[in-house]
N, C-alpha and C. Protein backbone atom coordinates (compact mmCIF):
# COMPACT_ATOMS: atom_id res chain seq x y z
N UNK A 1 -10.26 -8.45 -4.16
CA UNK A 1 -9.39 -8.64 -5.28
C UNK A 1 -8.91 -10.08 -5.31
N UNK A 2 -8.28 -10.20 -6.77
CA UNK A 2 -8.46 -11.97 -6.85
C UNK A 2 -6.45 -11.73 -6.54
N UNK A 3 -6.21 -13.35 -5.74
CA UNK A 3 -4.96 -12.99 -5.76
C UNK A 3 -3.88 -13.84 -7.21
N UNK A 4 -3.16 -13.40 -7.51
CA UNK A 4 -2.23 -13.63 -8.53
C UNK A 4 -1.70 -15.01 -7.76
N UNK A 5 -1.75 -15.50 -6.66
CA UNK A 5 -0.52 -16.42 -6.41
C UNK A 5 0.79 -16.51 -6.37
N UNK A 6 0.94 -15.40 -5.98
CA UNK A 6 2.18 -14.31 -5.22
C UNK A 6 2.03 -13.79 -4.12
N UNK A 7 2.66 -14.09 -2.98
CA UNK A 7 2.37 -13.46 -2.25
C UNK A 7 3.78 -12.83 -1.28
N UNK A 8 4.04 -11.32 -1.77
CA UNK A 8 5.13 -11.08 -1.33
C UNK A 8 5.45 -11.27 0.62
N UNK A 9 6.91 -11.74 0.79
CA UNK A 9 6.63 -11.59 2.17
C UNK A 9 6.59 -10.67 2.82
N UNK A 10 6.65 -9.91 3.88
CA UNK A 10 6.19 -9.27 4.48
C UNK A 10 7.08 -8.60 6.17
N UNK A 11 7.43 -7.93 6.05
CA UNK A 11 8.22 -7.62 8.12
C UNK A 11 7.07 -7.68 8.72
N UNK A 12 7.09 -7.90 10.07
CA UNK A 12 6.31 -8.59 11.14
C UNK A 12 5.64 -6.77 11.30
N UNK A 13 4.67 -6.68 11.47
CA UNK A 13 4.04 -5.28 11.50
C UNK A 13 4.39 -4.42 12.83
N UNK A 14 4.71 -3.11 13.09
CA UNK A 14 5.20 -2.62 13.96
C UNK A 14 3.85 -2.37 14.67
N UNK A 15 3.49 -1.54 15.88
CA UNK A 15 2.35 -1.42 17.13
C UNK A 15 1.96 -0.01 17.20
N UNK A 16 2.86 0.66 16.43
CA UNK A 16 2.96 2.31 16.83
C UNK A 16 2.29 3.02 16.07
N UNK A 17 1.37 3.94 16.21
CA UNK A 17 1.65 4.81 14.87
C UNK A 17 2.16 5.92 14.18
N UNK A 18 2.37 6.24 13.20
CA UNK A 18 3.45 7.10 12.69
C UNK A 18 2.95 9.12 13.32
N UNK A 19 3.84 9.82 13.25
CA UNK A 19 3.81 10.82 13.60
C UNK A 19 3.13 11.96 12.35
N UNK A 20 2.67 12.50 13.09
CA UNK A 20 1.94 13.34 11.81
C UNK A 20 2.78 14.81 11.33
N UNK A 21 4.24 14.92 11.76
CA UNK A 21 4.66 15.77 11.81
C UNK A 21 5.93 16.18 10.52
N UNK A 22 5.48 14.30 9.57
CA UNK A 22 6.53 14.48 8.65
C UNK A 22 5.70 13.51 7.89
N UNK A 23 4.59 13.82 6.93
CA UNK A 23 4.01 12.99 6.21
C UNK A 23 4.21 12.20 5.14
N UNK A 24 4.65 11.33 4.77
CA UNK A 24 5.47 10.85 3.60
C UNK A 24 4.53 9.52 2.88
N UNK A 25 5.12 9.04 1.46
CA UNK A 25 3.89 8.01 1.35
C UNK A 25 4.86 6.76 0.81
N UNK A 26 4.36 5.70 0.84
CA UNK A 26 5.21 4.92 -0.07
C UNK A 26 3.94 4.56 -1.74
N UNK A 27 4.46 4.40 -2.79
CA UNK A 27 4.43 4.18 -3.95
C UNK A 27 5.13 3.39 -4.42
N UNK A 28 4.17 2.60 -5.57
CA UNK A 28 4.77 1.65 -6.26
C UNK A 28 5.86 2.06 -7.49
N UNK A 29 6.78 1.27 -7.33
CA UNK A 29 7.62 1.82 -8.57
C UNK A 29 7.87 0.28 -9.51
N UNK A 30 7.04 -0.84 -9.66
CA UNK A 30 7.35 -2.20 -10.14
C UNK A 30 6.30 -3.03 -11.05
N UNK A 31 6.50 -4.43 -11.47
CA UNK A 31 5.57 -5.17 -11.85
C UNK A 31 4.89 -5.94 -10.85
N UNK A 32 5.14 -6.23 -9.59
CA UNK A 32 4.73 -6.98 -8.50
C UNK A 32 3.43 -5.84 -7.80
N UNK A 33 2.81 -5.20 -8.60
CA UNK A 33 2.03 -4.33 -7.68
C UNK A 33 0.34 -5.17 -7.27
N UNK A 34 0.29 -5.81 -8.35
CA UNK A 34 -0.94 -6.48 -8.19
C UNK A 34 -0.75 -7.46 -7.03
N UNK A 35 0.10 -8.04 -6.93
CA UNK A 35 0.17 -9.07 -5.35
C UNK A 35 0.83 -8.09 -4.30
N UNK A 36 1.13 -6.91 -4.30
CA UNK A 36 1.43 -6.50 -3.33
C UNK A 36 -0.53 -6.04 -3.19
N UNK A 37 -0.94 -5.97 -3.80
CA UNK A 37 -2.63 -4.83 -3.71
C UNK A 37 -3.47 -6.29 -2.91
N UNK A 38 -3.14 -7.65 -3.90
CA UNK A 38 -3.65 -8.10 -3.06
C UNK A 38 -3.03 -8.78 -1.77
N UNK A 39 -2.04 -9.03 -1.45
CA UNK A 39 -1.50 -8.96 0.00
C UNK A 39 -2.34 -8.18 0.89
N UNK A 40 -2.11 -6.87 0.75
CA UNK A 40 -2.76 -5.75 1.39
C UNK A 40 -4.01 -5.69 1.97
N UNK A 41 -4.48 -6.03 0.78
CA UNK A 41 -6.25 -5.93 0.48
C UNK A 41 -6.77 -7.21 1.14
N UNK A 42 -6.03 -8.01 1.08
CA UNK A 42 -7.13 -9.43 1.29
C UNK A 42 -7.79 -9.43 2.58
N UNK A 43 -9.03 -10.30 2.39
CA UNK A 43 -10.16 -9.86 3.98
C UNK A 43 -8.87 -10.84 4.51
N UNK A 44 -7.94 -11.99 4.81
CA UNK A 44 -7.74 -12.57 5.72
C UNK A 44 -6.23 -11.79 5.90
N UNK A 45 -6.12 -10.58 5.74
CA UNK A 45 -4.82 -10.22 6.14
C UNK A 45 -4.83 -9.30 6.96
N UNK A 46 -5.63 -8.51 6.96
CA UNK A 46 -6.66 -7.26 7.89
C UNK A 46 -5.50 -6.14 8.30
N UNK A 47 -4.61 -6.01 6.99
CA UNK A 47 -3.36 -5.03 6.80
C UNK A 47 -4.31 -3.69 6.74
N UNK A 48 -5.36 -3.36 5.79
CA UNK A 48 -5.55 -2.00 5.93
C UNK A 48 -6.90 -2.57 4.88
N UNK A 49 -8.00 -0.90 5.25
CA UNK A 49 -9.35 -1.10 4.75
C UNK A 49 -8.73 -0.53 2.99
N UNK A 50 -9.34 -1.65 2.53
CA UNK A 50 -8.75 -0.99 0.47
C UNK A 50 -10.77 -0.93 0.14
N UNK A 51 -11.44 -0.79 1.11
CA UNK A 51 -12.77 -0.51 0.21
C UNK A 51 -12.55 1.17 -0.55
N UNK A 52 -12.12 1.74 -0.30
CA UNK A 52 -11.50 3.44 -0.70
C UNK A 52 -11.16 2.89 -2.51
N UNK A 53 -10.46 1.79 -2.73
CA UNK A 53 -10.14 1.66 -3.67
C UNK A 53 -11.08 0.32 -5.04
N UNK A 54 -11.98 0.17 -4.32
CA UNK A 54 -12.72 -0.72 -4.89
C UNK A 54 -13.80 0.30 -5.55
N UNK A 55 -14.59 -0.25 -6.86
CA UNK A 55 -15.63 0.24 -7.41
C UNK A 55 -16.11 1.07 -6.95
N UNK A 56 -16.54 2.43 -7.20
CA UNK A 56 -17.28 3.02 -6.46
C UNK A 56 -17.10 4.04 -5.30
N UNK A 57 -15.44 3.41 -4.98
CA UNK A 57 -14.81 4.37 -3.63
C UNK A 57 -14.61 5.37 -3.93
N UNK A 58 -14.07 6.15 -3.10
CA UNK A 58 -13.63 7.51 -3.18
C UNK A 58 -12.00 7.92 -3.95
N UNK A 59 -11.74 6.72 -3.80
CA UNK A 59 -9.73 6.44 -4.39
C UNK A 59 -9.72 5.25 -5.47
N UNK A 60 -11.10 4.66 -6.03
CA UNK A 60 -11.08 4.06 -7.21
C UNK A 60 -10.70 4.51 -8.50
N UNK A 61 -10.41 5.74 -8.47
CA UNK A 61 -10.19 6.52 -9.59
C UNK A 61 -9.07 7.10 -9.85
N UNK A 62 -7.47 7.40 -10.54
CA UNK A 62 -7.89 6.33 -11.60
C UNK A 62 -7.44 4.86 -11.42
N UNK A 63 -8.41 4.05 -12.26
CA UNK A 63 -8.49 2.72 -11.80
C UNK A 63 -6.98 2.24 -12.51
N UNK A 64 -6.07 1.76 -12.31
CA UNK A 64 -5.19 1.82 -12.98
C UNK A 64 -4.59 0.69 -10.94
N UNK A 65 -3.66 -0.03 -11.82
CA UNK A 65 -3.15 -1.42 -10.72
C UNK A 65 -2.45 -0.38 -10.27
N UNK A 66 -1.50 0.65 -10.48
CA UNK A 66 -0.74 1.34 -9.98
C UNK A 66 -1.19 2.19 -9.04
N UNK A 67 -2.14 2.90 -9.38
CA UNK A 67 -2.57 3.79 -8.79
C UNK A 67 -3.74 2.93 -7.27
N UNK A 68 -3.67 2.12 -7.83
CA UNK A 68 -5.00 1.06 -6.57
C UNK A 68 -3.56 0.10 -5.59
N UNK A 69 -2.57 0.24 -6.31
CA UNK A 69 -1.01 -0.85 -5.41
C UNK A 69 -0.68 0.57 -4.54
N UNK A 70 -0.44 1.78 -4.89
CA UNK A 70 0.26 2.86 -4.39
C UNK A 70 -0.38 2.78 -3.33
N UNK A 71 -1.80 3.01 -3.27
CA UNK A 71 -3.50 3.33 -2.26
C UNK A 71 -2.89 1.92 -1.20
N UNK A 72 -2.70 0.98 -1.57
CA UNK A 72 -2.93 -0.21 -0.57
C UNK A 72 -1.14 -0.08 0.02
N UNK A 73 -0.19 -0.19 -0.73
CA UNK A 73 1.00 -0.12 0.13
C UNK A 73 1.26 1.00 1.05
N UNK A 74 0.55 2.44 0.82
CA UNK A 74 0.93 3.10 1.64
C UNK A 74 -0.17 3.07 2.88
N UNK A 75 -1.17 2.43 2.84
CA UNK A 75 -2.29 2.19 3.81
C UNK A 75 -1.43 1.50 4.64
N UNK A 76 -0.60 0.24 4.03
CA UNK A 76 0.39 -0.54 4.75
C UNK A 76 1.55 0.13 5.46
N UNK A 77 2.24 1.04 4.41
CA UNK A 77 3.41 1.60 5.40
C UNK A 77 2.86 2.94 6.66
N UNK A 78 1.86 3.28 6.59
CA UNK A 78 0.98 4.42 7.22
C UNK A 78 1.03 3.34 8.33
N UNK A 79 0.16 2.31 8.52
CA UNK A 79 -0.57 1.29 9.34
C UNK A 79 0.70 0.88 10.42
N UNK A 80 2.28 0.86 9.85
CA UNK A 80 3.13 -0.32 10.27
C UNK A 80 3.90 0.75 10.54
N UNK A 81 3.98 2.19 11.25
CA UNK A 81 5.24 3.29 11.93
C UNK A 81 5.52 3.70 10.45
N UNK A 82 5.35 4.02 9.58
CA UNK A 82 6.21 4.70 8.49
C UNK A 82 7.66 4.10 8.49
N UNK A 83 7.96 2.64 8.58
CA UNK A 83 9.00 2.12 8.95
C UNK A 83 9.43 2.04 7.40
N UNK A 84 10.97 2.50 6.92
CA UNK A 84 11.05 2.56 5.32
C UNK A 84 11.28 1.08 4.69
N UNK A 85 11.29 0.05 5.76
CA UNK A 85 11.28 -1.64 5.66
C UNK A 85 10.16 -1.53 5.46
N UNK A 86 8.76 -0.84 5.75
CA UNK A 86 7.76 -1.36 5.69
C UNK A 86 7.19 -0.64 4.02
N UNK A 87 7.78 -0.31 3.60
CA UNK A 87 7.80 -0.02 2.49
C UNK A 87 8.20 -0.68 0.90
N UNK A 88 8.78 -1.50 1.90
CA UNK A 88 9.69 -2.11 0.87
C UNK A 88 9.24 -2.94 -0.08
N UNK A 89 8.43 -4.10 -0.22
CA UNK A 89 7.61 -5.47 -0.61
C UNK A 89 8.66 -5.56 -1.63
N UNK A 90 9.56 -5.98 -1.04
CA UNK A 90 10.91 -6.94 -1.77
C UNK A 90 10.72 -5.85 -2.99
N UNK A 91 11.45 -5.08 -2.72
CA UNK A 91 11.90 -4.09 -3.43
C UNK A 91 11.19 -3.25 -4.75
N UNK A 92 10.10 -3.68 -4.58
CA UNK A 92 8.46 -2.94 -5.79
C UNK A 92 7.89 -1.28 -5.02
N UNK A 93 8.50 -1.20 -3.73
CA UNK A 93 8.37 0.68 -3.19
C UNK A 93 9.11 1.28 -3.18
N UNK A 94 8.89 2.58 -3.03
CA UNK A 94 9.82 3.70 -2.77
C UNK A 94 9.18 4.49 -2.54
N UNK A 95 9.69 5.13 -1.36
CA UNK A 95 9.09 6.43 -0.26
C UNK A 95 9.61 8.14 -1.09
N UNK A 96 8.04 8.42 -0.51
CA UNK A 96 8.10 9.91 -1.23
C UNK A 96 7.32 10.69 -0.48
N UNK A 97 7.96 12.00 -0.29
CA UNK A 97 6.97 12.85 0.36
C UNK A 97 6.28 14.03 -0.24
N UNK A 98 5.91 13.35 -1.75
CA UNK A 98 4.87 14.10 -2.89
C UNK A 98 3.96 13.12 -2.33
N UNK A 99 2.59 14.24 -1.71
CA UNK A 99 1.16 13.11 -2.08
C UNK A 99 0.96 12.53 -3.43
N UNK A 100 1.23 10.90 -3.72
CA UNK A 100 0.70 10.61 -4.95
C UNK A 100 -0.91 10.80 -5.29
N UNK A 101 -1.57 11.21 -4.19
CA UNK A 101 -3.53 11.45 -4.91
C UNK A 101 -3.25 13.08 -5.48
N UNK A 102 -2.27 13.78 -5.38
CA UNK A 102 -2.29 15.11 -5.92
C UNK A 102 -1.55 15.07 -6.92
N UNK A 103 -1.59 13.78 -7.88
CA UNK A 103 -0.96 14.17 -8.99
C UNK A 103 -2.08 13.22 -10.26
């Protein structure tokens, strides 16, 4: 993905990973979703695999910035402890424990 020239900052990534015993997701709720997708996404950031959401993937559908920002921030907050900071990208998330692919 091409980046906008935004690049939100970011908390230093946590080591752990999250527990599978309370599954929750973060989602976009903003206009900043496209630089949060590419933050995420970019090969030199190696935050989380977004091929799922590129042409062709299995989570390309529907293609919609929202629905491809939701896919990459919660790859991010999944990746970083389910930390609800890690959710945050200056205030464009919000944590939910509705799967957004089941809607």
């Amino acid at each position: 993905m091409q980046s906008s020239g935004t690049t939100p900052s970011m908390p230093t990534p946590m080591a752990s990973s999250p527990s599978d015993s309370m599954k929750k997701w973060c989602v976009a709720n903003d206009e900043a979703l496209q630089a949060n997708t590419d933050f995420v996404c970019s090969s030199s950031s190696g935050w989380a695999d977004c091929t799922p959401i590129e042409e062709r993937g299995p989570c390309f559908d529907p293609n919609t910035v929202r629905s491809h920002a939701s896919y990459a921030m919660t790859a991010y907050y999944q990746a970083n402890s389910q930390n609800d900071f890690n959710c945050d990208f200056i205030n464009t998330g919000v944590i939910t424990v509705a799967d957004p692919s089941m809607f």
